[in-house]
PDB file of N, CA and C in Angstrom:
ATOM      1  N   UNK A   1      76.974  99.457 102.699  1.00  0.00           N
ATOM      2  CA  UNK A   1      76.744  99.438 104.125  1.00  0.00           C
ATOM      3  C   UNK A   1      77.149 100.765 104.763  1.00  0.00           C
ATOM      4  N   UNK A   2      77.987 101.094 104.227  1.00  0.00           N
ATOM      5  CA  UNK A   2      78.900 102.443 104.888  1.00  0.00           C
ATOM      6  C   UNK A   2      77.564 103.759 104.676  1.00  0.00           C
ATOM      7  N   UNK A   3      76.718 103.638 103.304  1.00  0.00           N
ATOM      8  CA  UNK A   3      76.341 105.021 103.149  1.00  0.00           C
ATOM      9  C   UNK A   3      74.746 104.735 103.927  1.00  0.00           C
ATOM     10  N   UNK A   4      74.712 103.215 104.008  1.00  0.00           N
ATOM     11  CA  UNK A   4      73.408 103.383 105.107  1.00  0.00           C
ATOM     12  C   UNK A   4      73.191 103.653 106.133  1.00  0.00           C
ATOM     13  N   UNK A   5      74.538 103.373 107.000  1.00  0.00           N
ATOM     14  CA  UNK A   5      75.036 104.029 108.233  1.00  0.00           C
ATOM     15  C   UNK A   5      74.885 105.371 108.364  1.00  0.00           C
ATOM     16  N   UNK A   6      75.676 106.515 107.015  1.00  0.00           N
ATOM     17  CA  UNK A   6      75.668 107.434 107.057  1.00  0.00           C
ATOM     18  C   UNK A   6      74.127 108.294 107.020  1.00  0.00           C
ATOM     19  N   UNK A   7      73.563 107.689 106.286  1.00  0.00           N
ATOM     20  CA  UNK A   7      72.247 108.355 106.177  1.00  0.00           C
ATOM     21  C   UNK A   7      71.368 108.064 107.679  1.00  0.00           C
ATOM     22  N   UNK A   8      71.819 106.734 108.399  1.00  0.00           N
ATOM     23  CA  UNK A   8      70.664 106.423 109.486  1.00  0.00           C
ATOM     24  C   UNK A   8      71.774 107.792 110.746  1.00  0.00           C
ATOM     25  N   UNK A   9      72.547 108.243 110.287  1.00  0.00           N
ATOM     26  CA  UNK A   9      73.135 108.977 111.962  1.00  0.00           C
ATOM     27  C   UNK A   9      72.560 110.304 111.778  1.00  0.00           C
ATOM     28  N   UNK A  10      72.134 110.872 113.192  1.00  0.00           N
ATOM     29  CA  UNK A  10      71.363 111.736 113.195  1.00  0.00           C
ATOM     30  C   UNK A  10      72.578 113.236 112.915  1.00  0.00           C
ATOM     31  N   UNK A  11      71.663 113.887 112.145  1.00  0.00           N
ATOM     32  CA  UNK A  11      72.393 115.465 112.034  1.00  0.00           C
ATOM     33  C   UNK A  11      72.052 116.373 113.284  1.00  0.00           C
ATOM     34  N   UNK A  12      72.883 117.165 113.819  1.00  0.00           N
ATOM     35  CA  UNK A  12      73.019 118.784 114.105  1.00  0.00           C
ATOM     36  C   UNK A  12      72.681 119.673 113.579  1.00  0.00           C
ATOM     37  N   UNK A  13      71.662 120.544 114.412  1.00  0.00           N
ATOM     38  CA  UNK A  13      70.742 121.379 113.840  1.00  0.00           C
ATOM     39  C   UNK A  13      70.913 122.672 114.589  1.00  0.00           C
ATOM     40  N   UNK A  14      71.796 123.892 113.421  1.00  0.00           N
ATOM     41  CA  UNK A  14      72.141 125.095 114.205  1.00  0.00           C
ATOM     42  C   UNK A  14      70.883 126.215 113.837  1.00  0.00           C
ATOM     43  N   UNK A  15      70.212 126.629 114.545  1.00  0.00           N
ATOM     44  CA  UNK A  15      69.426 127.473 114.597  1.00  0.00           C
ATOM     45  C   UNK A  15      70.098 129.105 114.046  1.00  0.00           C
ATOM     46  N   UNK A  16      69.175 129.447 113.706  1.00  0.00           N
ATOM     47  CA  UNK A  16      69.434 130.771 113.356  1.00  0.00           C
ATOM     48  C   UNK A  16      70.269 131.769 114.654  1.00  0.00           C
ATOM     49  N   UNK A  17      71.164 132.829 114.188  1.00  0.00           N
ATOM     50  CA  UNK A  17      71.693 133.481 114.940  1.00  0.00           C
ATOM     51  C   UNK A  17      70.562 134.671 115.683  1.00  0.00           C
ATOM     52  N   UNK A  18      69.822 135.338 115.116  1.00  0.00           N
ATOM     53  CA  UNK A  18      68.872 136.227 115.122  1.00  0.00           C
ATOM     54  C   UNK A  18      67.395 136.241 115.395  1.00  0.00           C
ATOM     55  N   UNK A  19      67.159 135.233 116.407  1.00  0.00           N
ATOM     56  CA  UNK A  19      65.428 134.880 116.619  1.00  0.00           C
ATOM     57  C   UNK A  19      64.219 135.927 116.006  1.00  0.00           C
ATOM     58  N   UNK A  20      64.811 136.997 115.482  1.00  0.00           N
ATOM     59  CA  UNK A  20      63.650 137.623 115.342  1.00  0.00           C
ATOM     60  C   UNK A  20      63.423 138.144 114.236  1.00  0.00           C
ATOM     61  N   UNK A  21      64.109 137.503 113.337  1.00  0.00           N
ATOM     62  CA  UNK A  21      64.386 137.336 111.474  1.00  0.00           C
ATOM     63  C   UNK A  21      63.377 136.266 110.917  1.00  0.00           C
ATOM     64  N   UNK A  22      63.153 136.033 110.282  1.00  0.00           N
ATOM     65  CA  UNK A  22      63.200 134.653 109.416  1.00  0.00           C
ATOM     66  C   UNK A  22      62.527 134.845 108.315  1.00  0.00           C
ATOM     67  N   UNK A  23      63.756 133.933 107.577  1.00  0.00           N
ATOM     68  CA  UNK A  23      64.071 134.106 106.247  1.00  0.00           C
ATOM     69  C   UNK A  23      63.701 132.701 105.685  1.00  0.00           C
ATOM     70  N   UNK A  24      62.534 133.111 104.467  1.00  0.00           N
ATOM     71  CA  UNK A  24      61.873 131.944 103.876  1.00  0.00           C
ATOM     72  C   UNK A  24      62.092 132.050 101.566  1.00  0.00           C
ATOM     73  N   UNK A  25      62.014 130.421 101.379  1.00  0.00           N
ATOM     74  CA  UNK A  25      62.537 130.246 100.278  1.00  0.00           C
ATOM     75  C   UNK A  25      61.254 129.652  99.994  1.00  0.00           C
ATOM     76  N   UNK A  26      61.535 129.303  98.277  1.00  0.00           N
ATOM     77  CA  UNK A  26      61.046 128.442  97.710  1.00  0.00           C
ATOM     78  C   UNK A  26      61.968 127.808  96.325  1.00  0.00           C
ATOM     79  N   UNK A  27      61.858 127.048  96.099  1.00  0.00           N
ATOM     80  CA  UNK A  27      62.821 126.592  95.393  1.00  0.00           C
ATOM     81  C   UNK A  27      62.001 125.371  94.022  1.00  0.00           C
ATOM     82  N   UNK A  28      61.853 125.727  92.827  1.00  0.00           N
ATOM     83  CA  UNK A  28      61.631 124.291  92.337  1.00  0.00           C
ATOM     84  C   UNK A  28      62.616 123.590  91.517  1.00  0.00           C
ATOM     85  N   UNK A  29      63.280 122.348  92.115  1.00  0.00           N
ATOM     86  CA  UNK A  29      64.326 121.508  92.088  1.00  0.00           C
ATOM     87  C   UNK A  29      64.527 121.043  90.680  1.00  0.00           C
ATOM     88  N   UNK A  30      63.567 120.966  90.011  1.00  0.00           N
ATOM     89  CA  UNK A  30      63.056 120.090  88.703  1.00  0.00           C
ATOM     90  C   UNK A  30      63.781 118.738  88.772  1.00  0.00           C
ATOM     91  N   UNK A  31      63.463 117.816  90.277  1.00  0.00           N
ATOM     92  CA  UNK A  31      63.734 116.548  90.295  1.00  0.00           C
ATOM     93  C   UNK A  31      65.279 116.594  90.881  1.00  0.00           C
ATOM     94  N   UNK A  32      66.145 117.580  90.813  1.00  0.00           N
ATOM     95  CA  UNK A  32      67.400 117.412  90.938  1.00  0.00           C
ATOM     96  C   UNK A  32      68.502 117.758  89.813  1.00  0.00           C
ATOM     97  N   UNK A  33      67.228 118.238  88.242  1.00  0.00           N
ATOM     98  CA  UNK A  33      68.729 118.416  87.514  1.00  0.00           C
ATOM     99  C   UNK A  33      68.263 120.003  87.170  1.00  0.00           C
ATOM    100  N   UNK A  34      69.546 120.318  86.670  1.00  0.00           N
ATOM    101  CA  UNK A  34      69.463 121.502  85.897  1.00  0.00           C
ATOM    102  C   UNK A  34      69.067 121.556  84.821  1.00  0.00           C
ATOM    103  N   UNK A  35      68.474 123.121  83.930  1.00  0.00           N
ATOM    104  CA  UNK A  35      68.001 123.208  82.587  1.00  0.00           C
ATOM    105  C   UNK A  35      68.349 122.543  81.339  1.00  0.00           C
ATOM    106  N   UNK A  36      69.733 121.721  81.554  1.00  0.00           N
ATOM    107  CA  UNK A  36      70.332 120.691  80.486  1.00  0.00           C
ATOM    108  C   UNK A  36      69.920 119.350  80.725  1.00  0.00           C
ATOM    109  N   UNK A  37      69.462 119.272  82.063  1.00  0.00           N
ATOM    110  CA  UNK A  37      69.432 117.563  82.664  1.00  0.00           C
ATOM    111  C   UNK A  37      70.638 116.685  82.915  1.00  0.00           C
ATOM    112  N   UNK A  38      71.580 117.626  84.056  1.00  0.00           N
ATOM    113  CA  UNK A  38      72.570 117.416  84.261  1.00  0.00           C
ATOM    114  C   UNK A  38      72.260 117.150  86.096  1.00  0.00           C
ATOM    115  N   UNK A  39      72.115 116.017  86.513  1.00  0.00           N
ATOM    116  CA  UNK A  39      72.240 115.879  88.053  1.00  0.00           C
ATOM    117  C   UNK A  39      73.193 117.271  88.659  1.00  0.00           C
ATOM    118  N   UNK A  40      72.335 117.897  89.140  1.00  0.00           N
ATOM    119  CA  UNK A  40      72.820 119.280  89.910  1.00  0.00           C
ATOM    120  C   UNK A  40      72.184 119.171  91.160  1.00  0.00           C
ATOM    121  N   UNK A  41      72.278 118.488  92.696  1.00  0.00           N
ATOM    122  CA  UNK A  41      71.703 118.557  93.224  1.00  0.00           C
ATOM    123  C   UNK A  41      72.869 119.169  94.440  1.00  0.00           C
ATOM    124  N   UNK A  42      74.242 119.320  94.165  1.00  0.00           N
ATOM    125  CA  UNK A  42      75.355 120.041  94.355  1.00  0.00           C
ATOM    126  C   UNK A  42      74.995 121.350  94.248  1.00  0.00           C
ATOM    127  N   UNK A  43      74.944 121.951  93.314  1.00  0.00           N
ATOM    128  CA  UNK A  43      74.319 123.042  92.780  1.00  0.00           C
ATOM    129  C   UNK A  43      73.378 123.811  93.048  1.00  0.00           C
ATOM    130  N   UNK A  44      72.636 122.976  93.577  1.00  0.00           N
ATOM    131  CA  UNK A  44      70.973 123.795  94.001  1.00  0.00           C
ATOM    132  C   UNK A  44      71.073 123.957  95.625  1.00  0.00           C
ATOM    133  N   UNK A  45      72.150 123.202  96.068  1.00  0.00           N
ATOM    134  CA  UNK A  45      72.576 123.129  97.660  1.00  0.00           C
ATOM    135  C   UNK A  45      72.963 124.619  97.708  1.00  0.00           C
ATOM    136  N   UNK A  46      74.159 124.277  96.914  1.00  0.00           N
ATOM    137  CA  UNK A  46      75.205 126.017  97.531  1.00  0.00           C
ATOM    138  C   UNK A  46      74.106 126.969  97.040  1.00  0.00           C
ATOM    139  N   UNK A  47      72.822 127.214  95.946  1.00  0.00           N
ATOM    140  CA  UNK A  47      72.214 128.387  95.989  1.00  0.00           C
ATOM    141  C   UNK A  47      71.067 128.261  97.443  1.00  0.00           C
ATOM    142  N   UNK A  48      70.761 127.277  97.397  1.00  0.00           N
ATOM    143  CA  UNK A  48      69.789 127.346  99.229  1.00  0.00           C
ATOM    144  C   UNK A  48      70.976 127.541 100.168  1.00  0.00           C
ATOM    145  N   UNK A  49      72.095 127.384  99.964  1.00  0.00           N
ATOM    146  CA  UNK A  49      72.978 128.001 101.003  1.00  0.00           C
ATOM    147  C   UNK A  49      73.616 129.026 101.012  1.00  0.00           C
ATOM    148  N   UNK A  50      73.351 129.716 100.174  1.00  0.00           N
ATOM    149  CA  UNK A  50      74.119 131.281  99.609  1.00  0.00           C
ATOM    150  C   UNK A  50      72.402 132.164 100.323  1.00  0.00           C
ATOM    151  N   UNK A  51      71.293 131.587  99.663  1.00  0.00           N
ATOM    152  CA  UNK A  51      69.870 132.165 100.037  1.00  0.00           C
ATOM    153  C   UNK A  51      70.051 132.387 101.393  1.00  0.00           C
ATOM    154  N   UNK A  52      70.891 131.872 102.456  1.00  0.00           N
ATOM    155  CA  UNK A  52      70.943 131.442 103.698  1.00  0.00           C
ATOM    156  C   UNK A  52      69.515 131.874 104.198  1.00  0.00           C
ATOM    157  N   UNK A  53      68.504 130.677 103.595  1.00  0.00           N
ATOM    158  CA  UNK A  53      66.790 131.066 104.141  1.00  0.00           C
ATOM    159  C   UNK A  53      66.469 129.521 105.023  1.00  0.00           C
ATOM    160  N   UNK A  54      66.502 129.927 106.140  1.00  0.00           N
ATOM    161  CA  UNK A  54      65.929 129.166 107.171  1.00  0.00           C
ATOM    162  C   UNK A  54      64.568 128.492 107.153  1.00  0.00           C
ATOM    163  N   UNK A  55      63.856 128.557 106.086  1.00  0.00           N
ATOM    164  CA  UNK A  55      62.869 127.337 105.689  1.00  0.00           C
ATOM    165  C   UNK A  55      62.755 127.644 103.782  1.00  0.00           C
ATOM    166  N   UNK A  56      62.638 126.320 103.322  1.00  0.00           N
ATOM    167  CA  UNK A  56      63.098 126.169 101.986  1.00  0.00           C
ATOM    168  C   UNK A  56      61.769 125.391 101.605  1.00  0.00           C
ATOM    169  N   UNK A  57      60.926 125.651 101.014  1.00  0.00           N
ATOM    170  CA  UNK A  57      59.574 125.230 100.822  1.00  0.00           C
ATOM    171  C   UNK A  57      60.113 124.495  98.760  1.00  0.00           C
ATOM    172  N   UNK A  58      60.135 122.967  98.929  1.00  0.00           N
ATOM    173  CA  UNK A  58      60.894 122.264  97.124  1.00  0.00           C
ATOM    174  C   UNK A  58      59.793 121.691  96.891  1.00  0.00           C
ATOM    175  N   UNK A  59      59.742 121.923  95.127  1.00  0.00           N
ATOM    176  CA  UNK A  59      58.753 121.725  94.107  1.00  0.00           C
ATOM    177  C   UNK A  59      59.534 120.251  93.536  1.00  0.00           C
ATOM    178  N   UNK A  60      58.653 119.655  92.800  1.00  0.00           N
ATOM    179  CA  UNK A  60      59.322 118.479  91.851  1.00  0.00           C
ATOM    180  C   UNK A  60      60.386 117.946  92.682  1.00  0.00           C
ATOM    181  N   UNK A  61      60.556 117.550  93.868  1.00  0.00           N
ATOM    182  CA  UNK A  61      60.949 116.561  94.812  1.00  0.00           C
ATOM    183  C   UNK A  61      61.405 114.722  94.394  1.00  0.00           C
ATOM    184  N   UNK A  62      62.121 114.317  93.959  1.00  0.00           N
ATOM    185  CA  UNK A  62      61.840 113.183  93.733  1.00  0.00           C
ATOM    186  C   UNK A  62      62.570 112.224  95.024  1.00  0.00           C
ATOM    187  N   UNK A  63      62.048 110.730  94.705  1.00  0.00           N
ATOM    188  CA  UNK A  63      62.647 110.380  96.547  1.00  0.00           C
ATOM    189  C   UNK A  63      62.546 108.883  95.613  1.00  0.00           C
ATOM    190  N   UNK A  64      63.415 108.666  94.888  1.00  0.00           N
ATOM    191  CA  UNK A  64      64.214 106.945  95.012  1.00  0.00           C
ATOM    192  C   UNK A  64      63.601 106.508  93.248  1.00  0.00           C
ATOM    193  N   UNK A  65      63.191 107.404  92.472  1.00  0.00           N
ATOM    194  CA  UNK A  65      62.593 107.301  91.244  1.00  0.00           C
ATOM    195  C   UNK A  65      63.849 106.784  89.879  1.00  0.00           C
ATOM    196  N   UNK A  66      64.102 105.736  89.766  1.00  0.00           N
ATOM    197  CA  UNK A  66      65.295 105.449  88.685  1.00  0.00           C
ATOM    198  C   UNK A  66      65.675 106.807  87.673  1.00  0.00           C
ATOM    199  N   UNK A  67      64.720 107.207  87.373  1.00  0.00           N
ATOM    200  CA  UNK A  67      65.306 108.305  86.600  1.00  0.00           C
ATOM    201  C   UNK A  67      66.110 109.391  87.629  1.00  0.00           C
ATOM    202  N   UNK A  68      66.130 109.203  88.559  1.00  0.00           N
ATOM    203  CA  UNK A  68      66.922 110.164  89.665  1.00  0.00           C
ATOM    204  C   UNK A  68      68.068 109.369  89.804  1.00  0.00           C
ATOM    205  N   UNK A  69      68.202 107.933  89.953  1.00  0.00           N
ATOM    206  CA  UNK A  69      69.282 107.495  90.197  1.00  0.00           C
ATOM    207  C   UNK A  69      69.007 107.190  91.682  1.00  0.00           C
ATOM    208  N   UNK A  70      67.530 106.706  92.025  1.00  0.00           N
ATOM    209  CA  UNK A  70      67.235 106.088  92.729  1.00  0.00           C
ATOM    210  C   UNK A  70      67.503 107.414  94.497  1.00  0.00           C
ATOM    211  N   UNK A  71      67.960 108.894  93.952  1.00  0.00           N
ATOM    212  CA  UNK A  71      68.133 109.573  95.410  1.00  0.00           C
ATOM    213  C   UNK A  71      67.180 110.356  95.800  1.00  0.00           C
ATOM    214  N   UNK A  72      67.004 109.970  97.023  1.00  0.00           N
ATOM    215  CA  UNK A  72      66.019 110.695  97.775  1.00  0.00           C
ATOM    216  C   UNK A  72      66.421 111.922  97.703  1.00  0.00           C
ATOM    217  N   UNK A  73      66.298 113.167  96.834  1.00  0.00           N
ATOM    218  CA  UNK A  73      66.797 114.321  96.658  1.00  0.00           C
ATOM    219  C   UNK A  73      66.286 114.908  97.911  1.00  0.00           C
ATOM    220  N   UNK A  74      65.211 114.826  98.591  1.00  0.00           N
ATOM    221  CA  UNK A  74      64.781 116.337  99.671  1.00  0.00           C
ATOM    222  C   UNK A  74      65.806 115.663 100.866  1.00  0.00           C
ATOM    223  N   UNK A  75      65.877 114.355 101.665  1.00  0.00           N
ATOM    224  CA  UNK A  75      67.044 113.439 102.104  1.00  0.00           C
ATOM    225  C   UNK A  75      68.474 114.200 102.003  1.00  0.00           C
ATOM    226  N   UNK A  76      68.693 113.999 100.524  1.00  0.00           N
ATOM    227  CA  UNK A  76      70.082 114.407 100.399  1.00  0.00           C
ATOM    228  C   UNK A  76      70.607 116.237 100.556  1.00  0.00           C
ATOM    229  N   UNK A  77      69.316 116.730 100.274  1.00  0.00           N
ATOM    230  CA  UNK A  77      69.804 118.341 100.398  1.00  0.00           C
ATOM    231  C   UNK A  77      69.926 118.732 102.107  1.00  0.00           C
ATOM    232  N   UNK A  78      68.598 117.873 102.819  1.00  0.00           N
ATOM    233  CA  UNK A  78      68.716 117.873 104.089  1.00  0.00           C
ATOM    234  C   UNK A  78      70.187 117.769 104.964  1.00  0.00           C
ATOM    235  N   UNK A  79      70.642 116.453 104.004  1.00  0.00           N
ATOM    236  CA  UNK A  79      71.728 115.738 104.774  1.00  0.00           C
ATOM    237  C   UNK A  79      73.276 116.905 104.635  1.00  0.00           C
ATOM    238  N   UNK A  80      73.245 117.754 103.265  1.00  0.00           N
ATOM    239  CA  UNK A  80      74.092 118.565 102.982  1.00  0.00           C
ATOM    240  C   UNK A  80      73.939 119.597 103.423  1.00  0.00           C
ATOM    241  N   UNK A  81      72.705 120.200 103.285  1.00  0.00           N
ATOM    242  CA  UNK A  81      72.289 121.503 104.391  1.00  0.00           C
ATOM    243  C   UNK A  81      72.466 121.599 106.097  1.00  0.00           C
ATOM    244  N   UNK A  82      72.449 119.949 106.489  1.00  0.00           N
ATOM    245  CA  UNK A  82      72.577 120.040 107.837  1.00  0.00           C
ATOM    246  C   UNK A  82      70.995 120.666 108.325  1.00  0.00           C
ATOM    247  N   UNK A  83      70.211 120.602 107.504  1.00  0.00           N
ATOM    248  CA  UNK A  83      68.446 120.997 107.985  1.00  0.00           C
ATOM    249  C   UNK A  83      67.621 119.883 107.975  1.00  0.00           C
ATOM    250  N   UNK A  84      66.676 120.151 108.931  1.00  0.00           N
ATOM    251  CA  UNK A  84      65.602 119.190 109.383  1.00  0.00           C
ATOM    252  C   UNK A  84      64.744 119.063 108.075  1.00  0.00           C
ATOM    253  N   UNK A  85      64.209 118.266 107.693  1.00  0.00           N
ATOM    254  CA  UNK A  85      63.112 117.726 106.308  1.00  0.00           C
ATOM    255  C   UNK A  85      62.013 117.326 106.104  1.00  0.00           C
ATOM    256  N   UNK A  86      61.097 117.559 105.732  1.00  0.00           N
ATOM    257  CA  UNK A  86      59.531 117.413 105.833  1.00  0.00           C
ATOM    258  C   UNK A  86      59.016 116.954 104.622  1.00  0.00           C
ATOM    259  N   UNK A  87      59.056 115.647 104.083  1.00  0.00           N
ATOM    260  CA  UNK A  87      58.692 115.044 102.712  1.00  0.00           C
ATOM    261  C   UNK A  87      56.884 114.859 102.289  1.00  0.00           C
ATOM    262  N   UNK A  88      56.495 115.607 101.361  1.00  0.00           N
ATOM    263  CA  UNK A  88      54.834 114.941 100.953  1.00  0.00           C
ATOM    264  C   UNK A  88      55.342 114.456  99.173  1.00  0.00           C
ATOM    265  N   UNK A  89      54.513 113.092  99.518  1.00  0.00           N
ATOM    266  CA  UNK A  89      54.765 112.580  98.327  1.00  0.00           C
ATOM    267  C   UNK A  89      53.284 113.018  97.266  1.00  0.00           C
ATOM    268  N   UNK A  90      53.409 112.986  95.893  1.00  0.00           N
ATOM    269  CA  UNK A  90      52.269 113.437  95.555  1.00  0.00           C
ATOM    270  C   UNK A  90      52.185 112.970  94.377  1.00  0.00           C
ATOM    271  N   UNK A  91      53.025 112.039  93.353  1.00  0.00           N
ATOM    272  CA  UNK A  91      52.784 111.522  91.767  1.00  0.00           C
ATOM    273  C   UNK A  91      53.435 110.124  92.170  1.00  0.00           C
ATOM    274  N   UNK A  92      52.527 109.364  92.405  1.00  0.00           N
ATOM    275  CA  UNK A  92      53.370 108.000  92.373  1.00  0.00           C
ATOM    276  C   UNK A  92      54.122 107.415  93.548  1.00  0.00           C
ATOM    277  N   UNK A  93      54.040 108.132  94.556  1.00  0.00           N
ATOM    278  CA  UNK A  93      54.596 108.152  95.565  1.00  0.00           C
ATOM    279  C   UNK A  93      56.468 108.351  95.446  1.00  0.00           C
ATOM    280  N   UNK A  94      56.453 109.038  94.398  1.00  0.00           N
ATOM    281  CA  UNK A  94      57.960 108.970  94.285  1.00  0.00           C
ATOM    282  C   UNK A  94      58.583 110.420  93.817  1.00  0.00           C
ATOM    283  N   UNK A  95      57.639 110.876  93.782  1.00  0.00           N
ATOM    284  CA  UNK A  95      57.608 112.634  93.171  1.00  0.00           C
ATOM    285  C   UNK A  95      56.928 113.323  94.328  1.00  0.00           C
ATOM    286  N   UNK A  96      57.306 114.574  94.744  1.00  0.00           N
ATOM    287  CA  UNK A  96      56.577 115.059  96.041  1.00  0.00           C
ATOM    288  C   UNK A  96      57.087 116.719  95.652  1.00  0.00           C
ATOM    289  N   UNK A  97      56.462 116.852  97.227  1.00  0.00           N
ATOM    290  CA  UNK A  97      56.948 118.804  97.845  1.00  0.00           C
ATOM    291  C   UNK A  97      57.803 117.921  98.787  1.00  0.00           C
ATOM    292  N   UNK A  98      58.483 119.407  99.223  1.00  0.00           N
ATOM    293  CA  UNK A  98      59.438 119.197 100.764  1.00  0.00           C
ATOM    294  C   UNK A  98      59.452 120.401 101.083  1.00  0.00           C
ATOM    295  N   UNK A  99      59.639 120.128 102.737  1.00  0.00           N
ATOM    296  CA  UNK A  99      60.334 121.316 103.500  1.00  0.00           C
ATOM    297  C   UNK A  99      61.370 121.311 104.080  1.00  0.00           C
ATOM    298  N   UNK A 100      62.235 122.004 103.621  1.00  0.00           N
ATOM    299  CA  UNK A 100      63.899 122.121 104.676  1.00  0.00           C
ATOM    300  C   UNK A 100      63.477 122.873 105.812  1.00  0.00           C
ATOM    301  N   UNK A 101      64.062 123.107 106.756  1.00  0.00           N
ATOM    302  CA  UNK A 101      64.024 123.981 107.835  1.00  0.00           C
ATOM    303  C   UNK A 101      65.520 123.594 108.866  1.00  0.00           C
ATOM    304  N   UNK A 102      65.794 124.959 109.431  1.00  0.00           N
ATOM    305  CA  UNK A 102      66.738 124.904 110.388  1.00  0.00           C
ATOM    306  C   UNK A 102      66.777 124.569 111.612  1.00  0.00           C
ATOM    307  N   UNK A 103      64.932 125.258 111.747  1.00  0.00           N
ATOM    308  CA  UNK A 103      64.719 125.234 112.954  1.00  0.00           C
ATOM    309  C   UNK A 103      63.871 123.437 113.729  1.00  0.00           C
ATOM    310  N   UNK A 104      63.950 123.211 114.683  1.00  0.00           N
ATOM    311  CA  UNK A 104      63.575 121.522 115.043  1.00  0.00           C
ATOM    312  C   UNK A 104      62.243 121.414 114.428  1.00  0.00           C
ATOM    313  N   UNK A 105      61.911 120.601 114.058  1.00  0.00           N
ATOM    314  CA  UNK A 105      60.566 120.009 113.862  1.00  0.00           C
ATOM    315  C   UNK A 105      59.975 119.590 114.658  1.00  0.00           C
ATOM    316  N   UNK A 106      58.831 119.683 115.644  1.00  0.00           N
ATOM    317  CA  UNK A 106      58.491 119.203 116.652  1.00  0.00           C
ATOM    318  C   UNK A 106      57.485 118.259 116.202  1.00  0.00           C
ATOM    319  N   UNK A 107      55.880 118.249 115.054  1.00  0.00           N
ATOM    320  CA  UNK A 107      55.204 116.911 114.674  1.00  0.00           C
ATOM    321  C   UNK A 107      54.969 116.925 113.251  1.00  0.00           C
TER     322      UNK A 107
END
């Protein structure tokens, strides 16, 4: 109950310091693990947060797939990044792209 709460409360969204920058990523997640198949989704946070790139365009996305351990990975990087999230699902409805971004999402 506690972590459904946590996921339904809305985040704070700090915009870039510099309006007239912007700094873009791409990232492919491979589902959430690393080259061993070690759940790294810790890991792939602090390098999109070291990138400090204000839109993060993720490959191999997975969102609630048992072999993930059921986590909405683009969700959870959102929720750790403190960035707005833009999910397309595309194998099964459980494998997708995503977009992080800092800046609001308006549609």
């Amino acid at each position: 109950m506690l972590v459904t709460a946590w996921m339904a409360a809305p985040i704070t969204i700090s915009l870039p310091l510099d309006a007239r920058s912007l700094r873009l990523g791409t990232y492919n997640i491979h589902y959430g693990y690393d080259t061993d198949w070690h759940l790294s989704l810790s890991d792939q946070a602090a390098a999109i947060q070291a990138a400090a790139a204000d839109i993060v365009a993720l490959q191999e996305v997975d969102c609630g797939r048992i072999t993930s351990y059921s986590i909405d990975d683009a969700q959870w990087l959102s929720r750790r990044l403190r960035m707005q999230v833009v999910y397309l699902p595309t194998v099964e409805r459980l494998t997708g792209i995503a977009l992080l971004t800092r800046y609001p999402i308006i549609a």
